[in-house]
Protein backbone atom coordinates (compact mmCIF):
# COMPACT_ATOMS: atom_id res chain seq x y z
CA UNK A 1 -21.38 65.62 4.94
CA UNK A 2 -24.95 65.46 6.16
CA UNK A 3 -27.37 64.48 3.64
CA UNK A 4 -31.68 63.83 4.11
CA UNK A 5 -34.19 61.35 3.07
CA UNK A 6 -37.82 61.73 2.91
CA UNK A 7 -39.30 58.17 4.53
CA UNK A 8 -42.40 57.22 2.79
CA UNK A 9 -44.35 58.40 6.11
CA UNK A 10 -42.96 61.97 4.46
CA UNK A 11 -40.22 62.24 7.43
CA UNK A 12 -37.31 64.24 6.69
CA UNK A 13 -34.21 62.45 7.56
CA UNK A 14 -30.82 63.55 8.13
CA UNK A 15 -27.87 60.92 7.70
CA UNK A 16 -23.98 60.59 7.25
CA UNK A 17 -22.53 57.98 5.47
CA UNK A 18 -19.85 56.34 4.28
CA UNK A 19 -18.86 54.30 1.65
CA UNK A 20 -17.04 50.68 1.71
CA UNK A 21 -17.16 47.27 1.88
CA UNK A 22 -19.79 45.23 3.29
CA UNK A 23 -21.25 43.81 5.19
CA UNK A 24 -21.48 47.77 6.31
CA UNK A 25 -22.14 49.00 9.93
CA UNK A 26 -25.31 51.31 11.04
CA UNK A 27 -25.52 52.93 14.63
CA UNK A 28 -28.32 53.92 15.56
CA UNK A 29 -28.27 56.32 18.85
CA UNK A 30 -30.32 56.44 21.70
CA UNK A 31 -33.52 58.84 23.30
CA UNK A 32 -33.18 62.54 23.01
CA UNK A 33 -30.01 61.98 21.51
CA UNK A 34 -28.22 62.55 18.16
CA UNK A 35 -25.71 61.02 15.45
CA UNK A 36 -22.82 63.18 16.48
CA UNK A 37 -22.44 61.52 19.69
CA UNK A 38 -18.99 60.69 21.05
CA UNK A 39 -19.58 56.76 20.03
CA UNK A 40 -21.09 57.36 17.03
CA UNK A 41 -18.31 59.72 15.64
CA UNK A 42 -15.85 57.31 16.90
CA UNK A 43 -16.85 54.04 15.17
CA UNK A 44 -17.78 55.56 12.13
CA UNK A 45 -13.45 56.59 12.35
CA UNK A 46 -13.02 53.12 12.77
CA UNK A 47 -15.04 52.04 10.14
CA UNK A 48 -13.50 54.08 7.64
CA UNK A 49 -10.03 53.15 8.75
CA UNK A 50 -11.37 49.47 8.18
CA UNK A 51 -12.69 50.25 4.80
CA UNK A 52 -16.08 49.69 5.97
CA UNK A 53 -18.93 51.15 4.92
CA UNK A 54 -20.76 52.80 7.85
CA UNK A 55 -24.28 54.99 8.15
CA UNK A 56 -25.40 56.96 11.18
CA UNK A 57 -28.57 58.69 11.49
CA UNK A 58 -31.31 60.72 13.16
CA UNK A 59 -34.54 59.41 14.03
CA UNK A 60 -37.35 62.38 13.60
CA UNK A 61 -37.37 64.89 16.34
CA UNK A 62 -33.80 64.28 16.78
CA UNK A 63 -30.58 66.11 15.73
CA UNK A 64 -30.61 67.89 12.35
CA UNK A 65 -33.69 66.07 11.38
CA UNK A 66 -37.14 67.33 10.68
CA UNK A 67 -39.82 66.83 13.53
CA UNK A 68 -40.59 67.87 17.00
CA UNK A 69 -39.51 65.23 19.83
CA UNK A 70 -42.48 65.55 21.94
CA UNK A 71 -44.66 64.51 19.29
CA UNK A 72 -42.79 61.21 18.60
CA UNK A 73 -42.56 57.31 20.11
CA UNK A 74 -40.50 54.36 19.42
CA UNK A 75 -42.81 53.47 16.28
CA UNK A 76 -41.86 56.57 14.24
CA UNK A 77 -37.99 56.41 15.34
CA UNK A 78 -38.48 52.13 14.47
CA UNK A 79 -39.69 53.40 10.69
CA UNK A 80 -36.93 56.14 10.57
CA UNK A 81 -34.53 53.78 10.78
CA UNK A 82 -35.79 51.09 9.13
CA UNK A 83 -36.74 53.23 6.25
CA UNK A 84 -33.07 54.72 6.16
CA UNK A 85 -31.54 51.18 6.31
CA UNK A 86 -33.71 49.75 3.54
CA UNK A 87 -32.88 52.70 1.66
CA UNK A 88 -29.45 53.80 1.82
CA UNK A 89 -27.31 49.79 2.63
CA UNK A 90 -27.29 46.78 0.43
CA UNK A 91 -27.25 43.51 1.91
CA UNK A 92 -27.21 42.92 5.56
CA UNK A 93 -25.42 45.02 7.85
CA UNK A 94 -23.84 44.85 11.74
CA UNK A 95 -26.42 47.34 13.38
CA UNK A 96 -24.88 48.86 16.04
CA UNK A 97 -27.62 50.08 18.63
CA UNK A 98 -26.97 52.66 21.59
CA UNK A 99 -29.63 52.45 24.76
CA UNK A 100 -32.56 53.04 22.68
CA UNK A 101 -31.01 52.81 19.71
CA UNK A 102 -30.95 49.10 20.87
CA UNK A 103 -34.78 48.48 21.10
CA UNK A 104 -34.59 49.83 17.69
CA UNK A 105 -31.80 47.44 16.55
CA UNK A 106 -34.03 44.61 17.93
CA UNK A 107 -37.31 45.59 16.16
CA UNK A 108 -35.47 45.69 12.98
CA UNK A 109 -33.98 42.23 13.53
CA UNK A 110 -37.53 41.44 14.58
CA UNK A 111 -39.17 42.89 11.50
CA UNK A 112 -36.30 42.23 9.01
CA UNK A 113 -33.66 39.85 9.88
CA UNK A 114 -32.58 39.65 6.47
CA UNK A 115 -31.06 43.14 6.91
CA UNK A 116 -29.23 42.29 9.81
CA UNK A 117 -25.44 40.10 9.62
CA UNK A 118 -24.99 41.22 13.38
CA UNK A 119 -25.64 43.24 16.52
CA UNK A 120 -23.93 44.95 19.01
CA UNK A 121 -26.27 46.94 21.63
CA UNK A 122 -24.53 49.18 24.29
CA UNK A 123 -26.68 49.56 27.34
CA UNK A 124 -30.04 48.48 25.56
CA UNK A 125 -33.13 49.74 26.71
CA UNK A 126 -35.42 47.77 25.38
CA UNK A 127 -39.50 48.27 26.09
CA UNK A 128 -38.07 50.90 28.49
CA UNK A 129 -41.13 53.36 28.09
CA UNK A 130 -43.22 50.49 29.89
CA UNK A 131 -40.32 48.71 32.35
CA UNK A 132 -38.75 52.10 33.23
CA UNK A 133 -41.07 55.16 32.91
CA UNK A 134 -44.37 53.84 32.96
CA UNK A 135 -43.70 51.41 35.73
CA UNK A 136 -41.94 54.11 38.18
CA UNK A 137 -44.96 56.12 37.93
CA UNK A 138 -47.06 56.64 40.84
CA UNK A 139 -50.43 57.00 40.98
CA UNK A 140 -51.25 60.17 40.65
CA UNK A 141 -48.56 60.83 37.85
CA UNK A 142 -50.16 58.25 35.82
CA UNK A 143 -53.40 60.14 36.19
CA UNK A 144 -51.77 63.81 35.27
CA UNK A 145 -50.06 61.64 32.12
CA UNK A 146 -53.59 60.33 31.25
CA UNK A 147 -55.47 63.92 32.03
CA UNK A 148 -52.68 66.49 30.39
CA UNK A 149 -51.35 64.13 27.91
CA UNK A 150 -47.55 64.63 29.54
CA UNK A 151 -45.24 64.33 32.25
CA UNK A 152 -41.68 65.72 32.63
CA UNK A 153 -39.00 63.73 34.75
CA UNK A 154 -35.88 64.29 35.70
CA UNK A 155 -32.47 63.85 33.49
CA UNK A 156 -29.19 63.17 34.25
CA UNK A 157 -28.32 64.94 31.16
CA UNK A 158 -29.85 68.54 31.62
CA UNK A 159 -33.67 69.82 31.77
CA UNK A 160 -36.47 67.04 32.27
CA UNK A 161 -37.70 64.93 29.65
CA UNK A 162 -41.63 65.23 28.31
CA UNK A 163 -42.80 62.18 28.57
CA UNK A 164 -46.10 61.63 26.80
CA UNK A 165 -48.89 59.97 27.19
CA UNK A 166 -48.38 58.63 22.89
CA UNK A 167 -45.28 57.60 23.64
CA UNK A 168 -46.18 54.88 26.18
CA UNK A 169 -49.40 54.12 24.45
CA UNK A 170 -47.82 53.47 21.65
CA UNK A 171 -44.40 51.68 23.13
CA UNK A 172 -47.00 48.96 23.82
CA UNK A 173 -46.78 48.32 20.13
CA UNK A 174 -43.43 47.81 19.99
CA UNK A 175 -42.22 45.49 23.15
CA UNK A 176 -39.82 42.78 22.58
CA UNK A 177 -39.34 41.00 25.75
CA UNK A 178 -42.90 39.84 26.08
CA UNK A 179 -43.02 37.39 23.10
CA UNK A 180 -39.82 35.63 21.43
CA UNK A 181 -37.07 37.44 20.17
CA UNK A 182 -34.65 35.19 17.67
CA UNK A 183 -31.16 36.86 16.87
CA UNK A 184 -29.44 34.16 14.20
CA UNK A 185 -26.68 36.08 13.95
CA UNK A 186 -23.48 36.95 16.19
CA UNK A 187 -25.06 39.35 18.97
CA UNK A 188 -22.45 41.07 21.71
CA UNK A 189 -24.15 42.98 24.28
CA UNK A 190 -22.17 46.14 26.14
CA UNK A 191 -23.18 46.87 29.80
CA UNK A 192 -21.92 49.35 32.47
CA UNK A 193 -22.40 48.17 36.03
CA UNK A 194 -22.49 52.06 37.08
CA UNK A 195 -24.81 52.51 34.43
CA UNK A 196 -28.15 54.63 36.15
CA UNK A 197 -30.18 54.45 33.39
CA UNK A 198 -30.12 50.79 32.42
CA UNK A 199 -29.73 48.02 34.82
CA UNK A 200 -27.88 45.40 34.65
CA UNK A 201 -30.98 42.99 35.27
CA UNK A 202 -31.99 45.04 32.09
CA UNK A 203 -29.00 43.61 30.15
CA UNK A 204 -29.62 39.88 32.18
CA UNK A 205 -33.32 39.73 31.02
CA UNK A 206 -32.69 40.68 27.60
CA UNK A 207 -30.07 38.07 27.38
CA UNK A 208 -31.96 35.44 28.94
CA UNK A 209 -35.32 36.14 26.60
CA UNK A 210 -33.34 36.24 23.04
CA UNK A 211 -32.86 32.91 21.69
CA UNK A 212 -29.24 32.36 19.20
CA UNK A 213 -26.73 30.55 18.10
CA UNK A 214 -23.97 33.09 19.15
CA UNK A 215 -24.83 35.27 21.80
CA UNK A 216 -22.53 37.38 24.48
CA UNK A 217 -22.96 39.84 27.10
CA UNK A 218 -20.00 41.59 28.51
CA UNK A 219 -20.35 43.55 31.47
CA UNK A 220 -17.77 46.61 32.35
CA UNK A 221 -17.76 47.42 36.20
CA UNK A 222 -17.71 50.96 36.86
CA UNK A 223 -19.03 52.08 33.26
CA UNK A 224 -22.11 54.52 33.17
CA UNK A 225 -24.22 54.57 30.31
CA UNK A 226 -22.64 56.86 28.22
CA UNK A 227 -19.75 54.25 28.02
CA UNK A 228 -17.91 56.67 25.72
CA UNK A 229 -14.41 56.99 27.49
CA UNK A 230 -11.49 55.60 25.52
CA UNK A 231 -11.48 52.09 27.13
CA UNK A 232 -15.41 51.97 26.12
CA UNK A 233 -14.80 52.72 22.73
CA UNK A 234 -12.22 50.31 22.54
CA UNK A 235 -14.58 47.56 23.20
CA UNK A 236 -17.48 48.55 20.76
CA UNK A 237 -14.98 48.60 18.04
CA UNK A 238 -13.53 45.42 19.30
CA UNK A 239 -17.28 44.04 19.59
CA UNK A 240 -18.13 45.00 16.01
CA UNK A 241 -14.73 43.82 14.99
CA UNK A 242 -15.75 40.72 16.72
CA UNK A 243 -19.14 39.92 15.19
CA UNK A 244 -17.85 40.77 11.46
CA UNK A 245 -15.17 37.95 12.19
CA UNK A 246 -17.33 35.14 12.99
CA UNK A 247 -20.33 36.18 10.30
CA UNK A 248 -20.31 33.66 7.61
């Protein structure tokens, strides 16, 4: 059953969650996306079947939550989640972070590593409103961004996304590949080589910048970045299965 929270920045939040033992499991999905994705509905099965406690969410402007998505950036979806986790788990918990949902995983490990036992990113994305949008603008897009305060590009995933000109302003707050990045905990990294939207130099960088004791990146040839058919579920679960093993 969907329930809300009000963040203390007054943000109406929806969330699912389940109860169970601990250390529990948070996902946390990706741009322009929702909590009742395919991989989200998935682990939170296999979390329950596990006894695990498990949350899912959805940042502002996304899903069944309150806000408008044009009007938000990384930094409000970053508080969202935080805010949710702080909230709503005790004790540290195996984030689970899905393309953007990743960057957001890695602020929160950034911001509060106590709250985090482990992560698993699929297809990470982090600083990609600088690396990916705001770098593959031309000139004269950069200027109508700057002038009308938006842009839309293309998606693989139906009409064009509005890009604004807040949410790469205010990206610049929130980069984690330009200053160190410590992960003390188990850390598995998903990555589709077919994957469009994130690269695998993406995946390479980010592994190469973090710094931990226990750090993996596993790279599936042929998987695109929704990585949501049955053999990419398998290996989230076995991932998360993976990092709850060796915490402790």
């Amino acid at each position: 059953m969907t329930d809300f929270i009000t963040t203390p920045e007054g943000r109406r939040i929806a969330y699912v969650q389940t109860a169970g033992a601990g250390p529990g499991i948070v996902f946390l999905h990706g741009f322009k996306s929702d909590m009742e994705g395919t991989k989200a509905v998935a682990l939170e099965a296999w979390a329950r079947a596990q006894g695990r406690a498990f949350l899912r969410l959805d940042y502002s402007g996304h899903g069944a939550s309150d806000g408008v998505f044009e009007e938000g950036a990384i930094g409000d979806w970053f508080e969202d989640a935080r805010d949710a986790i702080l909230a709503l788990t005790e004790g540290p918990q195996v984030l689970v972070g899905s393309s953007m949902g990743g960057w957001i995983a890695l602020l929160i490990a950034r911001h509060h590593p106590e709250k985090l036992a482990g992560l698993v990113t699929i297809a990470a994305a982090p600083d990609f409103t600088e690396d990916g949008y705001w770098a593959s603008f031309d000139k004269d897009q950069r200027r109508e961004l700057e002038q009308v305060g938006h842009i839309d590009v293309p998606s693989d995933y139906g009409d064009p996304y509005r890009i604004t000109r807040r949410l790469i302003n205010e990206g610049r707050n929130r980069l984690v590949l330009r200053s160190p990045l410590d992960l003390p905990f188990p850390v598995r990294f998903l990555q589709g080589t077919a994957d469009t939207a994130v690269s695998v130099e993406t995946a390479l960088r980010l592994l190469d910048h973090a710094t931990g004791p226990d750090m993996r990146l596993t790279l599936v040839k042929g998987a695109d970045h929704r990585f949501s058919e049955p053999d990419d579920l398998a290996l989230i679960e076995s991932a998360v299965a993976e990092v709850l093993a060796r915490i402790g």
